[in-house]
Protein backbone atom coordinates (compact mmCIF):
# COMPACT_ATOMS: atom_id res chain seq x y z
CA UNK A 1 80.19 170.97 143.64
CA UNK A 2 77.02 171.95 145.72
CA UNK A 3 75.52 168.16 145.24
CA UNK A 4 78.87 166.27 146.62
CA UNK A 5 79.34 165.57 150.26
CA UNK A 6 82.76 166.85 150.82
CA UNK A 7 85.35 165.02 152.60
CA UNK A 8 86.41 166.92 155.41
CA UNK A 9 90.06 166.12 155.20
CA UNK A 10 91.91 164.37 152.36
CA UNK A 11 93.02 162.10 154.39
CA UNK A 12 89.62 160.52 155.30
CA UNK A 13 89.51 159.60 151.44
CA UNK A 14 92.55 157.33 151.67
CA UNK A 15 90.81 154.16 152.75
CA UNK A 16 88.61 154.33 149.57
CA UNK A 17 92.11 155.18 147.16
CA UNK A 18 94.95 153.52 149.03
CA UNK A 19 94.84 150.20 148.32
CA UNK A 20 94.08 150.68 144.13
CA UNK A 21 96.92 153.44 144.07
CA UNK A 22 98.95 151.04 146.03
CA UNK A 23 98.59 147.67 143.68
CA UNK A 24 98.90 150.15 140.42
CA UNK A 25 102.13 152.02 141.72
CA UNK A 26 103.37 148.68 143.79
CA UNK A 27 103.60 146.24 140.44
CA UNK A 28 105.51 148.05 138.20
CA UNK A 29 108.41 147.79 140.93
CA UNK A 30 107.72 144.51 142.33
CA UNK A 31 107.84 143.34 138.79
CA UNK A 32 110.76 145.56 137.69
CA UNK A 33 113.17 144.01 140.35
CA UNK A 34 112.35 140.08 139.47
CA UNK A 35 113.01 140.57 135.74
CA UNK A 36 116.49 138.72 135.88
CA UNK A 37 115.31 135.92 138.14
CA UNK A 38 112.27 135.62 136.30
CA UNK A 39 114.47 135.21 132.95
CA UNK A 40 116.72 132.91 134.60
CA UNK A 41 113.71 130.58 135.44
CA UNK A 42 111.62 131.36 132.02
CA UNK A 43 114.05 132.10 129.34
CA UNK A 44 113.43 135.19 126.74
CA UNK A 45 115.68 137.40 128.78
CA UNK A 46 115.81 140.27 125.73
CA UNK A 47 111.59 140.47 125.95
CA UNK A 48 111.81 141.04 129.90
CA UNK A 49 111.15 144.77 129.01
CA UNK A 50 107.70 143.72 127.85
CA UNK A 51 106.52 142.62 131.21
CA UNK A 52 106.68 145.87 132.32
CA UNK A 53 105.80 146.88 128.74
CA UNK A 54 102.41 144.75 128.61
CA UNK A 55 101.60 145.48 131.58
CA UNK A 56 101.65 149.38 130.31
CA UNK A 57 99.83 148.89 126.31
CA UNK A 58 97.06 146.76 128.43
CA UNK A 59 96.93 149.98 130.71
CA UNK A 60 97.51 152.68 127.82
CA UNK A 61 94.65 150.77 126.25
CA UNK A 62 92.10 150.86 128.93
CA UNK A 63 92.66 153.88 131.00
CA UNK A 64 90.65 155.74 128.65
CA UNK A 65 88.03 153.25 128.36
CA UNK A 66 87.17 153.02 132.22
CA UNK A 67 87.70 156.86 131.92
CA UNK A 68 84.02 157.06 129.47
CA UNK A 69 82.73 154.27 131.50
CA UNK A 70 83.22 155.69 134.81
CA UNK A 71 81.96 158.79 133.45
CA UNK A 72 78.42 157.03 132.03
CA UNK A 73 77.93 154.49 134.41
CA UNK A 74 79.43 155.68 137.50
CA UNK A 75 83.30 155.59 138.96
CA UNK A 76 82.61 153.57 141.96
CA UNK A 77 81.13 150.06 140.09
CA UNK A 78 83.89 150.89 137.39
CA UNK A 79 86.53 150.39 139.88
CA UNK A 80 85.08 147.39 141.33
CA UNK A 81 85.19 145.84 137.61
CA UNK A 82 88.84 146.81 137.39
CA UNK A 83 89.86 145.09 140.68
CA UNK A 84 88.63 141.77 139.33
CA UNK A 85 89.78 141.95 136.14
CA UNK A 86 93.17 142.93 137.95
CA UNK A 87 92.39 140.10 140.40
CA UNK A 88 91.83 137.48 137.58
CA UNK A 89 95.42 138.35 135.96
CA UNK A 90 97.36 138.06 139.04
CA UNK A 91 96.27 134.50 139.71
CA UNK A 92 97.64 133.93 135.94
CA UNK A 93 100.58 135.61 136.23
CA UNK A 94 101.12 133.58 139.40
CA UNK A 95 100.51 130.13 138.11
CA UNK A 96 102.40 131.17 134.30
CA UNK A 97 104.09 128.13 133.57
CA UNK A 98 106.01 130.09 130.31
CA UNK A 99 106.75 133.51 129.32
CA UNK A 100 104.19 133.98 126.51
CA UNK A 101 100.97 133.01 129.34
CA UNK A 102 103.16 135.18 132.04
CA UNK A 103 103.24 138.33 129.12
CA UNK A 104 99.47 137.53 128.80
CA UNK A 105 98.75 137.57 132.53
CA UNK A 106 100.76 140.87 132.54
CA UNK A 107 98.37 142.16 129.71
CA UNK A 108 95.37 141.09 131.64
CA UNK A 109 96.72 142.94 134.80
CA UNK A 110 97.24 146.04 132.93
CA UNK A 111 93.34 146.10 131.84
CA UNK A 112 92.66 146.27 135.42
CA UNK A 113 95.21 148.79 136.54
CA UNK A 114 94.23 150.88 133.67
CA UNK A 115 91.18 151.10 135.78
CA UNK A 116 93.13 151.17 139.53
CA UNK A 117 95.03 154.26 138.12
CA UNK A 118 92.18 156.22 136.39
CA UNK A 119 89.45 155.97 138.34
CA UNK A 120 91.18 156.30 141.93
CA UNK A 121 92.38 160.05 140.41
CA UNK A 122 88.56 161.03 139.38
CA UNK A 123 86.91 159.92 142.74
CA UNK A 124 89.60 162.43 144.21
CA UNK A 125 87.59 164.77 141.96
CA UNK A 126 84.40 163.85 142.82
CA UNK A 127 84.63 164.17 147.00
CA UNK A 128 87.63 166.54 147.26
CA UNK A 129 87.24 170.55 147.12
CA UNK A 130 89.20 172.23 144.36
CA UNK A 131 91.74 173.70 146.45
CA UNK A 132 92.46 170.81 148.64
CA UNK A 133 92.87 168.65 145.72
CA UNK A 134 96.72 169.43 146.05
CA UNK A 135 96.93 168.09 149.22
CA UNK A 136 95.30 165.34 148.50
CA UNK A 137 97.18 164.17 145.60
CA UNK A 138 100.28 164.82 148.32
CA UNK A 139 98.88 162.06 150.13
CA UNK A 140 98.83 159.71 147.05
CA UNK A 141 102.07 161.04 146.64
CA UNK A 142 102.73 159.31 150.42
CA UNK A 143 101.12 156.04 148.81
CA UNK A 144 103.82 156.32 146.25
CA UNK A 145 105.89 156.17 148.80
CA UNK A 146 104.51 153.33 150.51
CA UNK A 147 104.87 151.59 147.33
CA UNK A 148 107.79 152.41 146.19
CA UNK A 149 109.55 151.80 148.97
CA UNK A 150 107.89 148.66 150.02
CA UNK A 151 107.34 147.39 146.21
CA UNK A 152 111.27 146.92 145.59
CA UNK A 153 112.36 145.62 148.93
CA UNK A 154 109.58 143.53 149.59
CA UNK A 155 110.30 141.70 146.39
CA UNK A 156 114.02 141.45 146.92
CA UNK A 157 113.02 139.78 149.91
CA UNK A 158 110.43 137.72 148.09
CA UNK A 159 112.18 136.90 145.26
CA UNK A 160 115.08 135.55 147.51
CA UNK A 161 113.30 133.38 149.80
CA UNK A 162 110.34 132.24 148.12
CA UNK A 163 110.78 132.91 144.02
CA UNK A 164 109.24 135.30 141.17
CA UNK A 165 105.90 133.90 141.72
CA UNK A 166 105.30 135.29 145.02
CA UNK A 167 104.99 138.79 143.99
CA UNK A 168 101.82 138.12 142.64
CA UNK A 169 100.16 135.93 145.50
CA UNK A 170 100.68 138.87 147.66
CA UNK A 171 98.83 141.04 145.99
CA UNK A 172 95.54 139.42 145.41
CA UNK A 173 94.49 139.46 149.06
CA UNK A 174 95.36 143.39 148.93
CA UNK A 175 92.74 143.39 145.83
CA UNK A 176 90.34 141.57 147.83
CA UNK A 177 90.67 144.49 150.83
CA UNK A 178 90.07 147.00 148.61
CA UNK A 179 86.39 145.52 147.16
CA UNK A 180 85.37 144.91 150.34
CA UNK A 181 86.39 148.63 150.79
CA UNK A 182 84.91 150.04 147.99
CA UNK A 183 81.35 147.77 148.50
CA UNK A 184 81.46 149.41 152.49
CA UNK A 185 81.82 152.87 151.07
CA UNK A 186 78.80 155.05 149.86
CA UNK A 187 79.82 157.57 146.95
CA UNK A 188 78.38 159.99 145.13
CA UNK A 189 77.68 159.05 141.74
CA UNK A 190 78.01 162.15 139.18
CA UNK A 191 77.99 160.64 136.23
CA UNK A 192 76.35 161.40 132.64
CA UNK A 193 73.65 159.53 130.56
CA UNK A 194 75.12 156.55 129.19
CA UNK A 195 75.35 157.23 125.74
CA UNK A 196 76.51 154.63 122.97
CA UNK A 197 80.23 153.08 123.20
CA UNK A 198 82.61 154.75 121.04
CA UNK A 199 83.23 151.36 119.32
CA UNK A 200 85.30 153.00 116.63
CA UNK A 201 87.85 155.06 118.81
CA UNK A 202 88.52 151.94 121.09
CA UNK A 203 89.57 149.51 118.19
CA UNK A 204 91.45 152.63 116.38
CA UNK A 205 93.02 153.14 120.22
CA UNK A 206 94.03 149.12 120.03
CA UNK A 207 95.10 149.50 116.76
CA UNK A 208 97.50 152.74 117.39
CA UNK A 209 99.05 150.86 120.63
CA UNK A 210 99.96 147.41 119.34
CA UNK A 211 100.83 148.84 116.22
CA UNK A 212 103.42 151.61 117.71
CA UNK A 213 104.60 149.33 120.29
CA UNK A 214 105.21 146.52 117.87
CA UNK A 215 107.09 148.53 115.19
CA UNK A 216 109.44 149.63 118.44
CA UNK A 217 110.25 146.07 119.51
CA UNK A 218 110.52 144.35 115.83
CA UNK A 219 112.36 147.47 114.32
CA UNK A 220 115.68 146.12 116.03
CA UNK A 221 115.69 142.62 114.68
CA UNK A 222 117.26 142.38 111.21
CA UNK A 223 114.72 139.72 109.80
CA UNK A 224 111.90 141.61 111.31
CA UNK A 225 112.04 145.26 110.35
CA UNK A 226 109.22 144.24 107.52
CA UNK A 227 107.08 143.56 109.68
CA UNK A 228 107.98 146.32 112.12
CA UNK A 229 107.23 148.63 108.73
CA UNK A 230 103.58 147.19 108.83
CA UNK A 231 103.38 147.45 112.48
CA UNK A 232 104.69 151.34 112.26
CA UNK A 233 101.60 151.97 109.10
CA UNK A 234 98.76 150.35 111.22
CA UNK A 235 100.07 152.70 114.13
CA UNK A 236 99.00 155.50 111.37
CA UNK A 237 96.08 154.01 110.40
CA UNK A 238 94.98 153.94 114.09
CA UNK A 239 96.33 157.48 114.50
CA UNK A 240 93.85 158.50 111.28
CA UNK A 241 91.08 156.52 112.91
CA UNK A 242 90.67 158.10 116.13
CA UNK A 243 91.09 161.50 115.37
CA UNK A 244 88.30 160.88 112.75
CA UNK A 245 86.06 158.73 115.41
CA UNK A 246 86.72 161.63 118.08
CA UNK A 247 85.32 164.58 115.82
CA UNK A 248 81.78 162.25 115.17
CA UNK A 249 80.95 160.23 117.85
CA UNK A 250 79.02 161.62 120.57
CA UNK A 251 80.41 159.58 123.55
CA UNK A 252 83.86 160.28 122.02
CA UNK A 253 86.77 158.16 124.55
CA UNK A 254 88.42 161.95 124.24
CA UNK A 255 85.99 164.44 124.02
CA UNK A 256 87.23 167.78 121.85
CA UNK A 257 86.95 169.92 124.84
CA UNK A 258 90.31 168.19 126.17
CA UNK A 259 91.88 169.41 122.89
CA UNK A 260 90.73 172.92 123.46
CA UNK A 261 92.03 173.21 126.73
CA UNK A 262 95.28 174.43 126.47
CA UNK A 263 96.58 173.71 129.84
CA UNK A 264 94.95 170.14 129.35
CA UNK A 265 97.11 170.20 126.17
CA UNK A 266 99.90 170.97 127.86
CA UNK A 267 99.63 168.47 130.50
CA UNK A 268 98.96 165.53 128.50
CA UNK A 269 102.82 166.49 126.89
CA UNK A 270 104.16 166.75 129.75
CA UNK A 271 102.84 163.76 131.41
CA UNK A 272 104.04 162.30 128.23
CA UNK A 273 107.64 162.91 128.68
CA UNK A 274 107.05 162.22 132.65
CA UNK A 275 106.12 158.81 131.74
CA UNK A 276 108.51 158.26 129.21
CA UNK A 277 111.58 159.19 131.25
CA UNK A 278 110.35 157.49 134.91
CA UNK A 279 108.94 154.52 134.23
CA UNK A 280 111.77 153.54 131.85
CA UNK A 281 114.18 154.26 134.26
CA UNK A 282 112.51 152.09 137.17
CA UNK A 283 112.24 149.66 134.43
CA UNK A 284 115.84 149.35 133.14
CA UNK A 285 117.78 150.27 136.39
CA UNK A 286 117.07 146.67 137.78
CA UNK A 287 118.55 145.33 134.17
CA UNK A 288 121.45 147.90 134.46
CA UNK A 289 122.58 146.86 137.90
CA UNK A 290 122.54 142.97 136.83
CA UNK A 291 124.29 143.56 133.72
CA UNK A 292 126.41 146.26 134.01
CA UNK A 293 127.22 145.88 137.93
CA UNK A 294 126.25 142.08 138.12
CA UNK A 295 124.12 143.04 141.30
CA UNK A 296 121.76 140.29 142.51
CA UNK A 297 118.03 140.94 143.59
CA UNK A 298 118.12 142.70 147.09
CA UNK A 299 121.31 144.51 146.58
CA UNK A 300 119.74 146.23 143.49
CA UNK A 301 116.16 146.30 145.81
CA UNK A 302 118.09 148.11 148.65
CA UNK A 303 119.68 150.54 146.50
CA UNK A 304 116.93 151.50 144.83
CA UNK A 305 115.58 152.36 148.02
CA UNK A 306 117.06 156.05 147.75
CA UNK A 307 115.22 156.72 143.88
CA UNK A 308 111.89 155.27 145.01
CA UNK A 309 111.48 156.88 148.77
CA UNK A 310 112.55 160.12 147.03
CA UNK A 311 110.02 160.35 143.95
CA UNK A 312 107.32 159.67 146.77
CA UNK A 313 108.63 162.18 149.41
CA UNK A 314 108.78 165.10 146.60
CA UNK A 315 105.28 164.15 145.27
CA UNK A 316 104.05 165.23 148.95
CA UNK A 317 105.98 168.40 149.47
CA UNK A 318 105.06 169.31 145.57
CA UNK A 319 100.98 168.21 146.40
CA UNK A 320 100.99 170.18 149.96
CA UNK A 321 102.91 173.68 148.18
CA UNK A 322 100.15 173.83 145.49
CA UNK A 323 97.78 173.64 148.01
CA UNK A 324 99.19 176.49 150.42
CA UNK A 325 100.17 178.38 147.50
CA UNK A 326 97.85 178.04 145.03
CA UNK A 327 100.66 177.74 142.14
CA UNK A 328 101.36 174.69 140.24
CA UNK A 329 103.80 174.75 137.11
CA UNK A 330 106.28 176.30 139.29
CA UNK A 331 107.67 173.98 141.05
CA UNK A 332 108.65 171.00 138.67
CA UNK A 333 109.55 174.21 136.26
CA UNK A 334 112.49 174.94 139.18
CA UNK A 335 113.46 171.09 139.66
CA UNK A 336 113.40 169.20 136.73
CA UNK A 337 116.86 170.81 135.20
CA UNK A 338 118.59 169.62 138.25
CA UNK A 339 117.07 166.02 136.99
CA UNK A 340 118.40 166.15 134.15
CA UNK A 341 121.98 167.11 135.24
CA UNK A 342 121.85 164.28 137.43
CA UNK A 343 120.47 161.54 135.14
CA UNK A 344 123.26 163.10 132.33
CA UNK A 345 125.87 162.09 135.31
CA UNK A 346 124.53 158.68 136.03
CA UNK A 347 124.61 158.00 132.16
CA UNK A 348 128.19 158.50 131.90
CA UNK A 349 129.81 157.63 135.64
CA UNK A 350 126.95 155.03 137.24
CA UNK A 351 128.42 151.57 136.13
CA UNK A 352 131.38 152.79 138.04
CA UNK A 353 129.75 154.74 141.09
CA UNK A 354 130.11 153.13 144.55
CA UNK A 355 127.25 152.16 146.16
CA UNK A 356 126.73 155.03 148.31
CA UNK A 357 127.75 157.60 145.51
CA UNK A 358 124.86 155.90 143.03
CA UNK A 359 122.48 156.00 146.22
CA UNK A 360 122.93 159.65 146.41
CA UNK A 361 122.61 160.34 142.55
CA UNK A 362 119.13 158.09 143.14
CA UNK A 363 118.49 160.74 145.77
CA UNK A 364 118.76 163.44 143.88
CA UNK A 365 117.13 162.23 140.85
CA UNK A 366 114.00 161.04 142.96
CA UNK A 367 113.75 164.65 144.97
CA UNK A 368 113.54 167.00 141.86
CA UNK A 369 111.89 164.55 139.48
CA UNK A 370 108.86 163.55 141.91
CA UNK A 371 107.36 166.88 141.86
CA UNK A 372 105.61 166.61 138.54
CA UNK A 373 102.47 164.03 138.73
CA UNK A 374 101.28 165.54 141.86
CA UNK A 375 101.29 169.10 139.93
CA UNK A 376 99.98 167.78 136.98
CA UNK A 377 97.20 165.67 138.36
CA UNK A 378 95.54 168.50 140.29
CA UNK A 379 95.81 170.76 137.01
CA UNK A 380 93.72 168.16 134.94
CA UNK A 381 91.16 167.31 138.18
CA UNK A 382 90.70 171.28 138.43
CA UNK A 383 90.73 172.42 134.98
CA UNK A 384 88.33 169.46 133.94
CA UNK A 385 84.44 169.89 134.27
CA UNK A 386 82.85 167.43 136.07
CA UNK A 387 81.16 165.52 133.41
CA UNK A 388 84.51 164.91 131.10
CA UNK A 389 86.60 164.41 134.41
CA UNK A 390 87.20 160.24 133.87
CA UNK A 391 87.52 160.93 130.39
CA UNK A 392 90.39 163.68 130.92
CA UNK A 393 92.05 161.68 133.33
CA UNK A 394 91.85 158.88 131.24
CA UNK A 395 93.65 161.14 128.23
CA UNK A 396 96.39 161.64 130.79
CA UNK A 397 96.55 158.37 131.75
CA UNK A 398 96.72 156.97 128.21
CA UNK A 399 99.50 160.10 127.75
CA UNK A 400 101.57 158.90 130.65
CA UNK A 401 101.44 154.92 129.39
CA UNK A 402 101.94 155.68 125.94
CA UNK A 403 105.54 157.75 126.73
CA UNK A 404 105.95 154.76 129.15
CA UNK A 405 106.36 152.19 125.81
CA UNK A 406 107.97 154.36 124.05
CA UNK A 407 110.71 155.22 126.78
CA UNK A 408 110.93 151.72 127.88
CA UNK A 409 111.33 150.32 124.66
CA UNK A 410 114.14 152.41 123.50
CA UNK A 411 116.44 152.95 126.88
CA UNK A 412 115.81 148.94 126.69
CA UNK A 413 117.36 148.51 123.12
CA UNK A 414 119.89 150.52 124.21
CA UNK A 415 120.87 149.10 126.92
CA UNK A 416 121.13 145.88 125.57
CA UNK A 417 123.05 147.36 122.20
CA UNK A 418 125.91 148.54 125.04
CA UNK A 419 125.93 145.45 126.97
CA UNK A 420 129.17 144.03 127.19
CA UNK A 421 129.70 140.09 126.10
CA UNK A 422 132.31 137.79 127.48
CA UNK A 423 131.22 137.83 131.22
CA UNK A 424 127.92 137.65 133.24
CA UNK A 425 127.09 141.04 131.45
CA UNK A 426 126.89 138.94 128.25
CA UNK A 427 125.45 135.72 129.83
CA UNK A 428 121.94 137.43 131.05
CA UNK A 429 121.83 138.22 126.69
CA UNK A 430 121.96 134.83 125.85
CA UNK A 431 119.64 133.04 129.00
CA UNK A 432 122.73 131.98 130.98
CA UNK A 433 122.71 134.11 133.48
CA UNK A 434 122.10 132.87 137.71
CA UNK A 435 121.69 135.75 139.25
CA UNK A 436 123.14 136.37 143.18
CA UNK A 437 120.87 135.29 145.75
């Protein structure tokens, strides 16, 4: 990188990344913990999950996109696009007088994080030496944290004193900070000739997402599973299309270099099942607390506390050991069996756990399954060349958001399939739920 000023310390990079990391990270929780109140006041409590969900096909959808366009027309005015289109959905989402304009606010929001979660990760690529790109996702990892932390508690609080809608008011001021950031802050553009839009992989991309996300949510209503049939052949069809676009076009969204990397291969699965497996869980927790436990807002906030302070303080002892180390794969290799031993244990004994017994199970989970992103983020920003580096981000990205549907959709059917009736458990099922303030 002999052209790129390089930032002395990866800290001095976190004015220009903070904020973006911070709204991406900060409103999948914020959102997560309001989904009872926000059924209580809206109705459609069984397509909650797709609040969280839209927010995710917006963001599976355009990651990739700003990932080419960064790449062509330069990472810095890419971002700034994805703040307002971010921007411009919040204010919906905020003023969403019934669930189908709050699920389209949601999907605007996710066009705009796909671009807040992206392109942060390739400027850290762009101004950040190889080997202290560890570190430096470490100190995303401490945004996590940040985030985490402050995203469920804050809305508790929020939620509790001033309704749903507040989450999103507080954010857009945040979203103005960070373009009056990103407008004060030179960088150095390394990016491509802009060479014609790979028309045919986005709309086979759309086509894949809606149609695999659709089949999942229509295949468990009887009178539906036609169309969930149609939904699950268009998926193919989009599948067919994009691997044929990919091979031809010569801006391809995923070039075939990715495909030819094998450790970018092997990321991209993993990140899969990483997605998959966390955001689902952050997702349904909040739902499993009100239905199973009958927990209102900030008690579920508060004890979340111990899952979302962990997955950020592992991400910064997993960024910092690559780093001084120089290995990677090792460490989520060591910790993620003791994840699964612990989520296998909160399957079968949580509904029943005290609280400081399911706090320490969040503990655990959040410790050994918050190494991975950190490791797998500074594979792809190191193994990437610098002219495919938005694109192969943007693969990852699209690999994370796409197990994200997937794993939210089905721990969501299930947990609604095992929902007991007859009590408040059964009430948030058919819109009659209150829940504690």
């Amino acid at each position: 990188m002999p052209d790129t000023p390089i930032y002395r310390s990866p800290l001095s990079l976190l004015p220009l990344i903070a904020i973006p990391a911070f709204l991406a990270i900060a409103n999948q929780t914020m959102v997560s913990v309001a989904l009872p109140n926000i059924g209580a006041d809206l109705g459609e409590v069984r397509r909650l999950p797709w609040l969280v969900m839209g927010y995710m096909i917006a963001l599976t959808i355009a990651g990739p996109v700003y990932g080419v366009l960064g790449d062509s027309y330069g990472r810095a005015r890419m971002l700034l696009i994805a703040l307002c289109v971010y921007i411009a959905g919040t204010a919906l989402a905020a003023m969403a007088w019934n669930f189908p304009v709050l699920a389209s606010a949601r999907l605007l929001q996710g066009l705009g994080g796909g671009g807040l979660m992206s392109l942060s990760q390739a400027l850290i690529g762009d101004v950040v030496a190889p080997r202290d790109r560890g570190r430096a996702q470490g100190n995303i990892a401490a945004i996590s944290v940040v985030a985490s932390t402050a995203g469920p508690l804050v809305a508790g609080v929020l939620v509790v004193t001033f309704g749903w809608r507040s989450l999103f008011l507080v954010t857009i001021p945040l979203a103005l900070l960070a373009i009056t950031v990103l407008l004060r802050t030179k960088i150095p553009r390394r990016a491509a000739a802009a060479g014609r839009f790979d028309l045919q992989g986005f709309l086979s991309l759309v086509l894949l997402v809606t149609g695999l996300t659709g089949a999942i949510e229509m295949v468990s209503v009887p009178g539906l599973r036609l169309w969930a049939g149609l939904a699950a052949v268009a998926a193919a069809a989009g599948i067919v299309g994009l691997l044929s676009s990919q091979r031809r076009a010569a801006n391809a969204l995923f070039p075939a270099v990715i495909f030819k990397t094998p450790a970018l291969n092997r990321a991209s699965l993993a990140i899969f099942c990483h997605g998959a497996a966390l955001v689902s869980l952050v997702t349904t927790i909040p739902l499993f607390h009100a239905i199973l436990r009958t927990d209102g807002a900030l008690v579920t906030a508060t004890t979340m506390l111990a899952l979302t302070v962990a997955f950020g303080v592992a991400g910064i002892i997993a960024g910092n050991l690559v780093t001084i180390t120089g290995r990677t794969v090792l460490f989520p290799s060591l910790s993620l069996p003791v994840s699964v031993a612990a989520l296998g244990f909160l399957a079968f004994y949580g509904a029943d756990l005290s609280r400081p017994a399911l706090m320490a199970n969040y503990l655990l989970i959040g410790l050994t399954f918050g190494w991975v992103m950190p490791v797998l983020n500074t594979v792809v920003q190191v193994t990437a060349a610098d002219e495919i580096r938005g694109r192969a981000i943007g693969a990852i990205t699209f690999a994370r958001s796409i197990g994200a549907v997937v794993g939210t959709a089905l721990t969501a059917f299930v947990l609604f399939a095992v929902a007991p009736s007859g009590s408040d458990a059964g009430a948030i099922l058919s819109g009659g739920f209150r829940p504690t303030r």
